[in-house]
PDB file of N, CA and C in Angstrom:
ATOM      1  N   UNK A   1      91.000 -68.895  95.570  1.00  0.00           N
ATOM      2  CA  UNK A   1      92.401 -68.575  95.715  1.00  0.00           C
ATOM      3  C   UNK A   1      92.827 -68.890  97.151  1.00  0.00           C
ATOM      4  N   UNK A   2      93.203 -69.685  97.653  1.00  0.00           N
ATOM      5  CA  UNK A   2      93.441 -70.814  99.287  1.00  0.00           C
ATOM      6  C   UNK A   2      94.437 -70.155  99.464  1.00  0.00           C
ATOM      7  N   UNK A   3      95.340 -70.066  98.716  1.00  0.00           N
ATOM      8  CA  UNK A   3      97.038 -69.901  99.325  1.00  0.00           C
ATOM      9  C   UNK A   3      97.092 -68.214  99.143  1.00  0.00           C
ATOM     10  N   UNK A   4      96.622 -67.667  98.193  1.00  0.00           N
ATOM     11  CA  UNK A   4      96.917 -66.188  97.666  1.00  0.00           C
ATOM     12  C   UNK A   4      97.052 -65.072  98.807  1.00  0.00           C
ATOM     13  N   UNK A   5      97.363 -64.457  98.870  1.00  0.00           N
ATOM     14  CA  UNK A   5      97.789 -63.019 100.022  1.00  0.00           C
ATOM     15  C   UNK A   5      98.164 -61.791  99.229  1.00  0.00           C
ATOM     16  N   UNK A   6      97.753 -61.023  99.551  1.00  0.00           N
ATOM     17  CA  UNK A   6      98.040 -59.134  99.501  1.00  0.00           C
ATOM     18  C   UNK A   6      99.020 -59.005 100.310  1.00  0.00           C
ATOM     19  N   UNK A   7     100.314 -58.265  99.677  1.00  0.00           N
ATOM     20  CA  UNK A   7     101.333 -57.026 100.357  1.00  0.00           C
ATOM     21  C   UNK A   7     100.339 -56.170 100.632  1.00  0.00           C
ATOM     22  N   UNK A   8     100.408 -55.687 101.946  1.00  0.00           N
ATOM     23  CA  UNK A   8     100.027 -54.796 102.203  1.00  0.00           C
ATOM     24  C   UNK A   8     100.985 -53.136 101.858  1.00  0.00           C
ATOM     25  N   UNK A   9     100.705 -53.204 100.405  1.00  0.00           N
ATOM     26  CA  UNK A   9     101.651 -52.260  99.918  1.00  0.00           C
ATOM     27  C   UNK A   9     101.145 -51.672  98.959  1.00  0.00           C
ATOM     28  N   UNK A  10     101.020 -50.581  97.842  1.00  0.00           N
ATOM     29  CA  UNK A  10     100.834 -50.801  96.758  1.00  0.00           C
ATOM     30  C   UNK A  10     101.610 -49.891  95.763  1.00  0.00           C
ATOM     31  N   UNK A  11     102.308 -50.340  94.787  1.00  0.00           N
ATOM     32  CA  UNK A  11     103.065 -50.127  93.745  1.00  0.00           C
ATOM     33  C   UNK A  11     102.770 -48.703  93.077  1.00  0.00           C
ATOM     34  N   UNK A  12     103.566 -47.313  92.624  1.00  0.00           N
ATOM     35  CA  UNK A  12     102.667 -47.003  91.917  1.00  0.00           C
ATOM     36  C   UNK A  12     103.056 -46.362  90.871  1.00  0.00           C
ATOM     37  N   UNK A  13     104.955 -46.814  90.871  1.00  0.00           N
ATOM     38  CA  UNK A  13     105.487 -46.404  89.578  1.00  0.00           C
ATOM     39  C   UNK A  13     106.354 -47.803  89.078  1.00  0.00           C
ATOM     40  N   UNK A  14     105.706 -47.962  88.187  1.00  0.00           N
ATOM     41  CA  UNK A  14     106.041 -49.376  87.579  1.00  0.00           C
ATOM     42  C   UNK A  14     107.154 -49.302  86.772  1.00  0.00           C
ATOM     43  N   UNK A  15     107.655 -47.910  86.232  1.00  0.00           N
ATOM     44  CA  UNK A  15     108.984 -48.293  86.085  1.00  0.00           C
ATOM     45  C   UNK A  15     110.071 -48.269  86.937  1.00  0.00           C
ATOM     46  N   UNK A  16     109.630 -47.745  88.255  1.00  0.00           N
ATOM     47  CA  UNK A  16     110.568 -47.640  89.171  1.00  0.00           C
ATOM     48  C   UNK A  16     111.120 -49.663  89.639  1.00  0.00           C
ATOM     49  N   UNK A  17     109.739 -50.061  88.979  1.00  0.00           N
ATOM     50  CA  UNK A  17     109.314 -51.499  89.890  1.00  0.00           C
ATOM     51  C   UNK A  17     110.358 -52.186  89.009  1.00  0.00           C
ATOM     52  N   UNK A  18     110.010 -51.872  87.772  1.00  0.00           N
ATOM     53  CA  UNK A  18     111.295 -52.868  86.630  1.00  0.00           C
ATOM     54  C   UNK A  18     112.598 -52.491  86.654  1.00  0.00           C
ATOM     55  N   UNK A  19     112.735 -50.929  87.044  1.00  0.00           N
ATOM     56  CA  UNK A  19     114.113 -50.864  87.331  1.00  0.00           C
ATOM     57  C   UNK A  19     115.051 -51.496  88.105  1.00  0.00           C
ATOM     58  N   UNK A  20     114.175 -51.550  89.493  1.00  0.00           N
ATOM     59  CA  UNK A  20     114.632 -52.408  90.475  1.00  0.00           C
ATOM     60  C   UNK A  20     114.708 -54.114  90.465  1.00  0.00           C
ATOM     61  N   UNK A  21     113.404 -54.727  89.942  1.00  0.00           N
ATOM     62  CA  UNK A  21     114.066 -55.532  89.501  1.00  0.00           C
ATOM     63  C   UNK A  21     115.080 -56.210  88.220  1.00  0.00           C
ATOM     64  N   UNK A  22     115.162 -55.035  87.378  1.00  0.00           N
ATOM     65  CA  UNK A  22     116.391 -55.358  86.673  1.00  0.00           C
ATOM     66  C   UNK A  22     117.839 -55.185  87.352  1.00  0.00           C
ATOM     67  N   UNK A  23     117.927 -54.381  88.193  1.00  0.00           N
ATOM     68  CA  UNK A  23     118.987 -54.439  89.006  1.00  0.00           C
ATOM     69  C   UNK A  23     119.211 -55.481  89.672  1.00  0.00           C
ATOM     70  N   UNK A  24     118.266 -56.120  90.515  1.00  0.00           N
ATOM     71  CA  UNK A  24     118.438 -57.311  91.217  1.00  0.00           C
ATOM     72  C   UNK A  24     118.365 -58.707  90.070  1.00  0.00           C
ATOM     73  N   UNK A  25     118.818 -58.869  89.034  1.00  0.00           N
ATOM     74  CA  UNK A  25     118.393 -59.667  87.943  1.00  0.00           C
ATOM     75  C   UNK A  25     116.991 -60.667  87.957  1.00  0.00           C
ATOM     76  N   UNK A  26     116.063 -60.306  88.249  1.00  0.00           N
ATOM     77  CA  UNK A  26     114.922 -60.722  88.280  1.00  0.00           C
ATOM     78  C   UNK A  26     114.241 -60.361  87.186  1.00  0.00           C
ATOM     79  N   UNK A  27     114.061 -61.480  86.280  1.00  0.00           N
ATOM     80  CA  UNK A  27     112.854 -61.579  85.144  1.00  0.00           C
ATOM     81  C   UNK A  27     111.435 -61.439  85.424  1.00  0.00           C
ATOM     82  N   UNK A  28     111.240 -60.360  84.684  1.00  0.00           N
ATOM     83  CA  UNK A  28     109.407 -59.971  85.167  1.00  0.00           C
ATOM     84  C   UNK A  28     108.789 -60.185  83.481  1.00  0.00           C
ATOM     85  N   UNK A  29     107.619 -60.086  83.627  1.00  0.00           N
ATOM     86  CA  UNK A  29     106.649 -60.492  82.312  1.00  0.00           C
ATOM     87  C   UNK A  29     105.713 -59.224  82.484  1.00  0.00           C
ATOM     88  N   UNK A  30     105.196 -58.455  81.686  1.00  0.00           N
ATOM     89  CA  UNK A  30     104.165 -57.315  81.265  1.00  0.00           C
ATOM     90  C   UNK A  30     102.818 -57.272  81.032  1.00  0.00           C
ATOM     91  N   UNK A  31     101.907 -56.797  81.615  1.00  0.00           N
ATOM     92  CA  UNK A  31     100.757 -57.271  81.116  1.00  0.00           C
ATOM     93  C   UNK A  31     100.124 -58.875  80.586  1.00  0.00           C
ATOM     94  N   UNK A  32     100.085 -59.602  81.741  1.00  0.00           N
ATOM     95  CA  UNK A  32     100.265 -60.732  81.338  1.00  0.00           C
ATOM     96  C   UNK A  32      98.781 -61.755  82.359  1.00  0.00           C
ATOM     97  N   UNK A  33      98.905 -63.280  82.494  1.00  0.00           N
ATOM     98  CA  UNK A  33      97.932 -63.826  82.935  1.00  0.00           C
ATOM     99  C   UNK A  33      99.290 -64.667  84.159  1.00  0.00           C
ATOM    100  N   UNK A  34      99.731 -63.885  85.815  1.00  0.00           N
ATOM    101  CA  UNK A  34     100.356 -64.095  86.422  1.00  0.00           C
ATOM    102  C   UNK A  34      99.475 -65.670  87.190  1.00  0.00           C
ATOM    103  N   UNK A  35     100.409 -66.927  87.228  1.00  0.00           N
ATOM    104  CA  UNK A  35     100.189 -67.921  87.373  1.00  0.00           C
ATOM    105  C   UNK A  35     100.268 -67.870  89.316  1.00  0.00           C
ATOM    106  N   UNK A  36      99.294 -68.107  89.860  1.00  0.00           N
ATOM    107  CA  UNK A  36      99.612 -68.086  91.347  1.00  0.00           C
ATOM    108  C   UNK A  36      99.183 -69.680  91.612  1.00  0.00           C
ATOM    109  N   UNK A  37      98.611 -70.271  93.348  1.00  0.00           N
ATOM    110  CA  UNK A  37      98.547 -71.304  93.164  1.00  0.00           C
ATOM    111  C   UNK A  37      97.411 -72.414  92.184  1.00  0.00           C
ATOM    112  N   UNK A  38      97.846 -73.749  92.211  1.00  0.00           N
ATOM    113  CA  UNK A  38      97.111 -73.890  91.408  1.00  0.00           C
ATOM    114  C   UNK A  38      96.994 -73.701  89.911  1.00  0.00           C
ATOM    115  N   UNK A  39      95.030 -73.187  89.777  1.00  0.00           N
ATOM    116  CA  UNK A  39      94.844 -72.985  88.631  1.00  0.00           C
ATOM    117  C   UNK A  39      94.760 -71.040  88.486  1.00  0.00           C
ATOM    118  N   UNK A  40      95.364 -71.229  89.806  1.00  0.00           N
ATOM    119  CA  UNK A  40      94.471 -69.333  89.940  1.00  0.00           C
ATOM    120  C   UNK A  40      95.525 -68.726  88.910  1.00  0.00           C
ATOM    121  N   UNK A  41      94.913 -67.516  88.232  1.00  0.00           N
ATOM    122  CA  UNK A  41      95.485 -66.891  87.656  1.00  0.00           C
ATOM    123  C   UNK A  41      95.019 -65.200  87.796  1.00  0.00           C
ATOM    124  N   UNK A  42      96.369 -64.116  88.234  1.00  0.00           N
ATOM    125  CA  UNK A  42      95.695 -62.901  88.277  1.00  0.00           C
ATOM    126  C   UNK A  42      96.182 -61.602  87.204  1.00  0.00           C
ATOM    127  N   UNK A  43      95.308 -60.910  86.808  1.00  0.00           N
ATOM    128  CA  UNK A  43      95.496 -60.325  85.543  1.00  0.00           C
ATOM    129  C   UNK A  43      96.800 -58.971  86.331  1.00  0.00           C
ATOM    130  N   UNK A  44      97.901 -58.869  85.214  1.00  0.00           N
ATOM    131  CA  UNK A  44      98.865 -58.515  85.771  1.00  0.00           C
ATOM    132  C   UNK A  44      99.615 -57.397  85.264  1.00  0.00           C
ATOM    133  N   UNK A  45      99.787 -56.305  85.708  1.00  0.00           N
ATOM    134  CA  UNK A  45     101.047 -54.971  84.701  1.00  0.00           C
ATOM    135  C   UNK A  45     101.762 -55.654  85.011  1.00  0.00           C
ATOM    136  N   UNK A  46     102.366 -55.971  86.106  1.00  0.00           N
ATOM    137  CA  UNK A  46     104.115 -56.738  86.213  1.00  0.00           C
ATOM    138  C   UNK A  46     104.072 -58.570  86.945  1.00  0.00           C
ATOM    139  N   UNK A  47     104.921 -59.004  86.507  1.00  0.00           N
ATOM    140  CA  UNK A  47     104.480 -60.541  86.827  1.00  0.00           C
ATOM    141  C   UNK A  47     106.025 -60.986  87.277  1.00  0.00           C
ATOM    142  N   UNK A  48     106.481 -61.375  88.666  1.00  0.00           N
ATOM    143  CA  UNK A  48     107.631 -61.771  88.963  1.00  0.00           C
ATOM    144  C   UNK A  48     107.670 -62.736  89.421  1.00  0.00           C
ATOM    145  N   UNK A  49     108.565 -63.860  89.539  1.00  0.00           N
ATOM    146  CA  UNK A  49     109.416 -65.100  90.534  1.00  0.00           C
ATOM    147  C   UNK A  49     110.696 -64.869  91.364  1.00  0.00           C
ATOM    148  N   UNK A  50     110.467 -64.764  92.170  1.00  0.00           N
ATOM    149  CA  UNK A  50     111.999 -64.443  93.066  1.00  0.00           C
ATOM    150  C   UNK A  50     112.713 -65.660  93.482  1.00  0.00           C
ATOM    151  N   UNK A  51     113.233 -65.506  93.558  1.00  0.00           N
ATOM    152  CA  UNK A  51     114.411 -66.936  93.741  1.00  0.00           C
ATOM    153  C   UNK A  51     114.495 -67.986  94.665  1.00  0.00           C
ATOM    154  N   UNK A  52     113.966 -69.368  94.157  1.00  0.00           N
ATOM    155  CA  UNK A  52     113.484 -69.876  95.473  1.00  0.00           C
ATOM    156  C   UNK A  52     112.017 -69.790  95.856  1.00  0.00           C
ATOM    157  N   UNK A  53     111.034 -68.996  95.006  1.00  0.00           N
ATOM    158  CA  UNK A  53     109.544 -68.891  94.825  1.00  0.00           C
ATOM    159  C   UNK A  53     109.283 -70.066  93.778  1.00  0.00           C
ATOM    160  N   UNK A  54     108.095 -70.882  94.133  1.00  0.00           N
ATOM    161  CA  UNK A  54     107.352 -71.929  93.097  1.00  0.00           C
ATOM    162  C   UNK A  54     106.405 -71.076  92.008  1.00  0.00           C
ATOM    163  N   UNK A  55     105.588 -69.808  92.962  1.00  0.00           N
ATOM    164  CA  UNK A  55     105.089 -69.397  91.811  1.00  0.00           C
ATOM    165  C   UNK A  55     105.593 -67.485  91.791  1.00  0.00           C
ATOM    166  N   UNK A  56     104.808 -66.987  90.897  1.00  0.00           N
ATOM    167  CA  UNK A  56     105.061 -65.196  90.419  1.00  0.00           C
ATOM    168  C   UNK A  56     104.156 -64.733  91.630  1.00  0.00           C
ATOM    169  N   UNK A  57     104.975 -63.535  91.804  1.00  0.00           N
ATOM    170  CA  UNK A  57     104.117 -62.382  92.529  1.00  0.00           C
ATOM    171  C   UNK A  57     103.393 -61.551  90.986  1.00  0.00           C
ATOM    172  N   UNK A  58     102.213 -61.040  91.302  1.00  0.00           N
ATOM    173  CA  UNK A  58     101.740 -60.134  90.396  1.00  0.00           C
ATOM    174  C   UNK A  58     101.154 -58.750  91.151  1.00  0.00           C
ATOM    175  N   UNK A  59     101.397 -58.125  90.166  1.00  0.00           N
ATOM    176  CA  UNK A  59     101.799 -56.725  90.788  1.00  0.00           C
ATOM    177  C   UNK A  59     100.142 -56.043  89.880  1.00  0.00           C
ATOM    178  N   UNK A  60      98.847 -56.108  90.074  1.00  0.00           N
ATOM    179  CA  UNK A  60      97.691 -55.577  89.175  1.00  0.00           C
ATOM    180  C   UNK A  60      98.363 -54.302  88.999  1.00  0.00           C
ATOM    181  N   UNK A  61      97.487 -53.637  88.226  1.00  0.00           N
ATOM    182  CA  UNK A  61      97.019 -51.996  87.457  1.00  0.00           C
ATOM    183  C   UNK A  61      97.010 -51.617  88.369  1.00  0.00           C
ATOM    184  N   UNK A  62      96.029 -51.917  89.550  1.00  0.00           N
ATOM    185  CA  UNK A  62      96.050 -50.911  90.713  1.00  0.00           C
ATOM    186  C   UNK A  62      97.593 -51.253  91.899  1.00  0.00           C
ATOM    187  N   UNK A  63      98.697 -51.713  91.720  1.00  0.00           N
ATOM    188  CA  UNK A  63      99.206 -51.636  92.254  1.00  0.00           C
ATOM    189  C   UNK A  63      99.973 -52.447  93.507  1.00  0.00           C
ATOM    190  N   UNK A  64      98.621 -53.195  93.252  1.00  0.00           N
ATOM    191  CA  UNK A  64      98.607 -54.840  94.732  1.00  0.00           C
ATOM    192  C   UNK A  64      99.710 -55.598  94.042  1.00  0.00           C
ATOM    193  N   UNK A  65     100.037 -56.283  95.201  1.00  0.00           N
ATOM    194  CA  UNK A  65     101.169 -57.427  95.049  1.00  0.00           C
ATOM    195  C   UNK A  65     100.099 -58.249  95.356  1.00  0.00           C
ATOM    196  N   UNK A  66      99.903 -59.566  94.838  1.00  0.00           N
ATOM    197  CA  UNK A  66      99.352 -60.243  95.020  1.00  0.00           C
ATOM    198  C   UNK A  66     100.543 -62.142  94.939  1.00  0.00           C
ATOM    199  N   UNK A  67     100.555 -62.591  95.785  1.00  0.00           N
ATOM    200  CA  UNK A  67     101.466 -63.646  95.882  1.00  0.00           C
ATOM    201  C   UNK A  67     101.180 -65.045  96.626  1.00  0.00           C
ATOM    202  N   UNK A  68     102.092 -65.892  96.568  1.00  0.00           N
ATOM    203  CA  UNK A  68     101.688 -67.308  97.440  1.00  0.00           C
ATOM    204  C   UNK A  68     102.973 -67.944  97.240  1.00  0.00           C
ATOM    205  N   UNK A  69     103.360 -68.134  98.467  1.00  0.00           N
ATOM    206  CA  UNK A  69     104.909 -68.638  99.058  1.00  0.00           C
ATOM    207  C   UNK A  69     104.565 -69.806  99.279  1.00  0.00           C
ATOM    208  N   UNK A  70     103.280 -70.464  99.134  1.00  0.00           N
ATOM    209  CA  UNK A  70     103.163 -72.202  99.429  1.00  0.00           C
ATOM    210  C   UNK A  70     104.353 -72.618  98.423  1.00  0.00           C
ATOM    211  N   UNK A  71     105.092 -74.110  98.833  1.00  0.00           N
ATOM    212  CA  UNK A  71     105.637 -74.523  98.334  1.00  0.00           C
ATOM    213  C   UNK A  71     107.044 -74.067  97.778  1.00  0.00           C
ATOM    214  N   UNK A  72     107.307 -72.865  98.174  1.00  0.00           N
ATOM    215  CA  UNK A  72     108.390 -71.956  97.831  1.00  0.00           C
ATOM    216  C   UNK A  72     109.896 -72.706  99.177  1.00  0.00           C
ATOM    217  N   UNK A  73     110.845 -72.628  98.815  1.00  0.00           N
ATOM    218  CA  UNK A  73     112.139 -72.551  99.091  1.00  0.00           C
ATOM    219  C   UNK A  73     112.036 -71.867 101.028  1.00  0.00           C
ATOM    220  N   UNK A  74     112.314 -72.408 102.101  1.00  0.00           N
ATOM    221  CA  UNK A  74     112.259 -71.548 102.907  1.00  0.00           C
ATOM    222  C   UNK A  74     112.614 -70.559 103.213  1.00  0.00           C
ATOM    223  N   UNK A  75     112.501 -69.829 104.059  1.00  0.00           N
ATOM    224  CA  UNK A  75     113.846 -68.588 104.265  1.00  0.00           C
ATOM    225  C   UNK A  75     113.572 -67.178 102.696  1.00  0.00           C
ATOM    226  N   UNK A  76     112.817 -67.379 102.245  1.00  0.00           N
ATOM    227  CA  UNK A  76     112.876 -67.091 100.858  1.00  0.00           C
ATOM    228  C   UNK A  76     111.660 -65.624 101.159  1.00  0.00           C
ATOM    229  N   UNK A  77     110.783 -65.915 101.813  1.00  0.00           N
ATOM    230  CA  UNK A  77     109.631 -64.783 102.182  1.00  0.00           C
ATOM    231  C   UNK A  77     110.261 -63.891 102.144  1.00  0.00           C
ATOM    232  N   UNK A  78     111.069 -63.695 103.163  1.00  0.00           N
ATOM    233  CA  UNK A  78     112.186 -62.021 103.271  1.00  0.00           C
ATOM    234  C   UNK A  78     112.588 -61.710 102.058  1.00  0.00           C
ATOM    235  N   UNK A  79     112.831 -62.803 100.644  1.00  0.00           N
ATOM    236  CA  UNK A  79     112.881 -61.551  99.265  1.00  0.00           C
ATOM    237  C   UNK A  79     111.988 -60.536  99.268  1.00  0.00           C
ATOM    238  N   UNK A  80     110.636 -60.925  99.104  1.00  0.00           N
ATOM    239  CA  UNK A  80     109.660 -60.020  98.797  1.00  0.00           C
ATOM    240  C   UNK A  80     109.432 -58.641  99.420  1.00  0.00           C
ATOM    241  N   UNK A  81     109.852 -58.702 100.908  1.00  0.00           N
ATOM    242  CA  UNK A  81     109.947 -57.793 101.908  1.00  0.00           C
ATOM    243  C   UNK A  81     111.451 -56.978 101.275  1.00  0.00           C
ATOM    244  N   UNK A  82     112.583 -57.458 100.844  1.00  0.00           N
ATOM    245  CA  UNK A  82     113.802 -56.812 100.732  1.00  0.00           C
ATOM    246  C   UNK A  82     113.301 -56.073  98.986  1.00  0.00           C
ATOM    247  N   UNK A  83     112.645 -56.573  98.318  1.00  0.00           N
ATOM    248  CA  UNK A  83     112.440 -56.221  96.775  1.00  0.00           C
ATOM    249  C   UNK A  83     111.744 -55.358  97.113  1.00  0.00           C
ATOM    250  N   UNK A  84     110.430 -54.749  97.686  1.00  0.00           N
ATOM    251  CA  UNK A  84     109.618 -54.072  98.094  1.00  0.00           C
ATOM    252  C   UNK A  84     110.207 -52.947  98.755  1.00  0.00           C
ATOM    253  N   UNK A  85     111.061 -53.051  99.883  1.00  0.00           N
ATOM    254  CA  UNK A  85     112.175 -52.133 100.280  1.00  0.00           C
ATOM    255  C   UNK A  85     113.040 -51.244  99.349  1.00  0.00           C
ATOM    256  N   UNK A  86     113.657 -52.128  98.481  1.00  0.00           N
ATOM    257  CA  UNK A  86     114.311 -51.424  97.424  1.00  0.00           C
ATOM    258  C   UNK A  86     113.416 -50.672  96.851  1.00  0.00           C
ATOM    259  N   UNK A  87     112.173 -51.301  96.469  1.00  0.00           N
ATOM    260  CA  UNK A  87     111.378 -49.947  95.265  1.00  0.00           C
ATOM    261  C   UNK A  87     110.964 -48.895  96.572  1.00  0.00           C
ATOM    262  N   UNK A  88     110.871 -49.320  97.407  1.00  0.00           N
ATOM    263  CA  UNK A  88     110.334 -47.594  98.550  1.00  0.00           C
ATOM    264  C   UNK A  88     112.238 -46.511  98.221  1.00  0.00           C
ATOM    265  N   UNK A  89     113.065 -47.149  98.522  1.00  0.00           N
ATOM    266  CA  UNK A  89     113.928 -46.381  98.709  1.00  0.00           C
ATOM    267  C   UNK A  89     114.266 -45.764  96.957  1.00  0.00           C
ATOM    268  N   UNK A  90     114.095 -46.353  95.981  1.00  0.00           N
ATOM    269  CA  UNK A  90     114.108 -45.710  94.893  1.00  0.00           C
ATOM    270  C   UNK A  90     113.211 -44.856  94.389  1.00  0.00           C
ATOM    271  N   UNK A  91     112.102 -44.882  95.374  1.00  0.00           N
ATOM    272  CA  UNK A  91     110.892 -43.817  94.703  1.00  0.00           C
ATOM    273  C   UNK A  91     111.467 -42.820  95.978  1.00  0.00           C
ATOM    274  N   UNK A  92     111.863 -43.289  96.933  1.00  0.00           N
ATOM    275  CA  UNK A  92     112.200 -41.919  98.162  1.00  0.00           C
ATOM    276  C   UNK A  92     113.402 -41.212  97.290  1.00  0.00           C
ATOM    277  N   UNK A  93     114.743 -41.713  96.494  1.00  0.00           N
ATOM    278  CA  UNK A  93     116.059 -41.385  96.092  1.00  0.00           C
ATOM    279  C   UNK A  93     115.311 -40.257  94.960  1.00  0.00           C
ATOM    280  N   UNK A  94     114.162 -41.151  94.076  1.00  0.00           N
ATOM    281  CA  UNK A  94     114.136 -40.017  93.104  1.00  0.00           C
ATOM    282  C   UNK A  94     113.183 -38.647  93.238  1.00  0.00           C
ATOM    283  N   UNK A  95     112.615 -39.089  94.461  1.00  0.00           N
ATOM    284  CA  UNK A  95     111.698 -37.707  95.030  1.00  0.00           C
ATOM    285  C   UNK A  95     113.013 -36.484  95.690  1.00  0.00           C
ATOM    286  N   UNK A  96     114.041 -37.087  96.350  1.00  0.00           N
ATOM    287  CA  UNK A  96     115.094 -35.991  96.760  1.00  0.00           C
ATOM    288  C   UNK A  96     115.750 -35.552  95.903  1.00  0.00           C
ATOM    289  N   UNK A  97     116.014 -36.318  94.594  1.00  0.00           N
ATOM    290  CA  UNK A  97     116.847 -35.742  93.503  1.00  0.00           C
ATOM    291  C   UNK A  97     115.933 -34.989  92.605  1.00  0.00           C
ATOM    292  N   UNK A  98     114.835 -35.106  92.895  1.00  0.00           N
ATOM    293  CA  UNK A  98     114.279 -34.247  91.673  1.00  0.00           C
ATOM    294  C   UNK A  98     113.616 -32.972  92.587  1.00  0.00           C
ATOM    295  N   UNK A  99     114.186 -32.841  93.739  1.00  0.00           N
ATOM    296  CA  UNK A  99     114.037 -31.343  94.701  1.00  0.00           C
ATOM    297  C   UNK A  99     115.122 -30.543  94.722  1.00  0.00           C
ATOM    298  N   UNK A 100     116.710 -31.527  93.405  1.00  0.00           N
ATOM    299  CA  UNK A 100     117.611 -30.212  93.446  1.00  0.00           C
ATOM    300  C   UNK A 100     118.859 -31.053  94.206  1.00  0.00           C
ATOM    301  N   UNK A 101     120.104 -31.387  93.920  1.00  0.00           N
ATOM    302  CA  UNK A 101     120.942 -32.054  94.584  1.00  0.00           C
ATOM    303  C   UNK A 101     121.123 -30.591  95.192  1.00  0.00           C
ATOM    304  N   UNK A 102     121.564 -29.178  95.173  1.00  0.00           N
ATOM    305  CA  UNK A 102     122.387 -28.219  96.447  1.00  0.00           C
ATOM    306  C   UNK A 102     120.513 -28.228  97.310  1.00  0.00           C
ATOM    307  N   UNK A 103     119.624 -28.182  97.183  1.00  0.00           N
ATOM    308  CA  UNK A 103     118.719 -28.565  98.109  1.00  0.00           C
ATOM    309  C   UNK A 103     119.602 -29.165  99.083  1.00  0.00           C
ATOM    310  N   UNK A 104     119.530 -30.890  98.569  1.00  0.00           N
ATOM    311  CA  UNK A 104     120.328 -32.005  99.509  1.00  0.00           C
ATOM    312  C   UNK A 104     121.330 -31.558 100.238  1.00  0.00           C
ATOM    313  N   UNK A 105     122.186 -30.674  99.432  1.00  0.00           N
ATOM    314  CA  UNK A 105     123.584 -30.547 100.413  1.00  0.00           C
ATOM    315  C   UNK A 105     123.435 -29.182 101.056  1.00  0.00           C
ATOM    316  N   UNK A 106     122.740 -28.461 100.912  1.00  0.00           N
ATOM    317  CA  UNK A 106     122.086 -27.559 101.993  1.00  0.00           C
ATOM    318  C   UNK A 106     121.513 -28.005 103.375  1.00  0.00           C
ATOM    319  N   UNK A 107     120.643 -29.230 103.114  1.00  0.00           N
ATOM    320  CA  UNK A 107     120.087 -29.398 103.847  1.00  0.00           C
ATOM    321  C   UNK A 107     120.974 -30.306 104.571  1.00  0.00           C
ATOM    322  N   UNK A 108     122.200 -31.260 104.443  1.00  0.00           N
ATOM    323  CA  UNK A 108     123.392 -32.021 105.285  1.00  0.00           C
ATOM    324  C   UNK A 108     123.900 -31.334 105.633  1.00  0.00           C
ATOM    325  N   UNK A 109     124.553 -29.983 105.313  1.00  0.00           N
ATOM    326  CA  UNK A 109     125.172 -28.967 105.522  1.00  0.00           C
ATOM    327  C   UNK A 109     124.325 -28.422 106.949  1.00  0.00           C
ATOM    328  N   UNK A 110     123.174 -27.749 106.729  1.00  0.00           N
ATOM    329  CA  UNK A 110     122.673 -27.353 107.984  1.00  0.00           C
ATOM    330  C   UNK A 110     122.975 -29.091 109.129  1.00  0.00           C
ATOM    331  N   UNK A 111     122.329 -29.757 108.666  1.00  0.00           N
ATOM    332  CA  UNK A 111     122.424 -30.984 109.720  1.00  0.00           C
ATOM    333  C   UNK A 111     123.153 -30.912 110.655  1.00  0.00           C
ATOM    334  N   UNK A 112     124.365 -31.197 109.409  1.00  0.00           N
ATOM    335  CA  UNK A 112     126.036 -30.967 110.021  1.00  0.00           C
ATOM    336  C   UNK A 112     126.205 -30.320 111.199  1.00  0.00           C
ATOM    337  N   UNK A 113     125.963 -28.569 110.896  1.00  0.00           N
ATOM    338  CA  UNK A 113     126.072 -27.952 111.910  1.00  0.00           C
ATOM    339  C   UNK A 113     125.035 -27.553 113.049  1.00  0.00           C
ATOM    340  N   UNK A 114     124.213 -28.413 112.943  1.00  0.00           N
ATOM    341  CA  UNK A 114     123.019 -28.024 114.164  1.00  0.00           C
ATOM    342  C   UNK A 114     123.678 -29.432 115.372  1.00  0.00           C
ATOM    343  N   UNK A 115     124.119 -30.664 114.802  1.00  0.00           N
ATOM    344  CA  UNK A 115     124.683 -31.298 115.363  1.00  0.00           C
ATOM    345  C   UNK A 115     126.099 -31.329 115.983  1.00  0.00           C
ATOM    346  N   UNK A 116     127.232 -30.302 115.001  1.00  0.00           N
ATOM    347  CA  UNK A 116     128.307 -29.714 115.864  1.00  0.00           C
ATOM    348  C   UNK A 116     127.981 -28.872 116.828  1.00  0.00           C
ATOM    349  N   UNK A 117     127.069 -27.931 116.598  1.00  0.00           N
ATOM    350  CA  UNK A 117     126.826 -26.951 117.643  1.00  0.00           C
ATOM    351  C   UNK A 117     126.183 -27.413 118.902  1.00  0.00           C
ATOM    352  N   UNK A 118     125.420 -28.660 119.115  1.00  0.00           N
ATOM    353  CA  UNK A 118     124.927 -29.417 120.166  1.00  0.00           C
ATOM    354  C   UNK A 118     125.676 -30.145 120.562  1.00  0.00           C
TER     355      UNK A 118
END
């Protein structure tokens, strides 16, 4: 695998992963044989192409992104970094909402006023 690379990241709610990329209209494939360079192929829960990518990122069971931007569109790397972003902030959105939205506004509320009072 010459070209292949690890996100140093790892995935670990996969529907959070399809949500997000169904939002961003990105077609993913399921359990599948994700095509990287070459002949390489890596066994895959989620299998994506981002726009301007030659081949799929694959996302294993355990969670790795596994990818190769050879030959890809320039300027194009920063998807993967911005798609990856989105799923952190949707697993952070649904960890605060499921602690209670007056939690949340308790806790802006104090903010609020520890910062008027300073």
């Amino acid at each position: 695998m010459s070209h292949v690379s690890k996100y140093k990241h790892k995935v670990k709610d996969f529907g959070v992963l399809k949500s997000v990329l169904d939002s961003k209209g990105i077609k993913y494939r399921e359990n599948c044989m994700a095509s990287l360079y070459g002949s390489n192929k890596v066994k895959a829960e989620v299998a994506f192409t981002l726009p301007g990518w030659k081949y799929e990122v694959a996302v294993t069971s355990e969670g790795e992104l596994m990818y190769d931007h050879f030959g890809s569109s320039s300027g194009t790397f920063q998807l993967l970094g911005e798609t990856v972003k989105d799923y952190n902030k949707e697993v952070t959105m649904q960890k605060v909402y499921g602690l209670g939205v007056n939690w949340w506004e308790e806790e802006m509320d104090k903010a609020t006023k520890l910062v008027l009072e300073y």
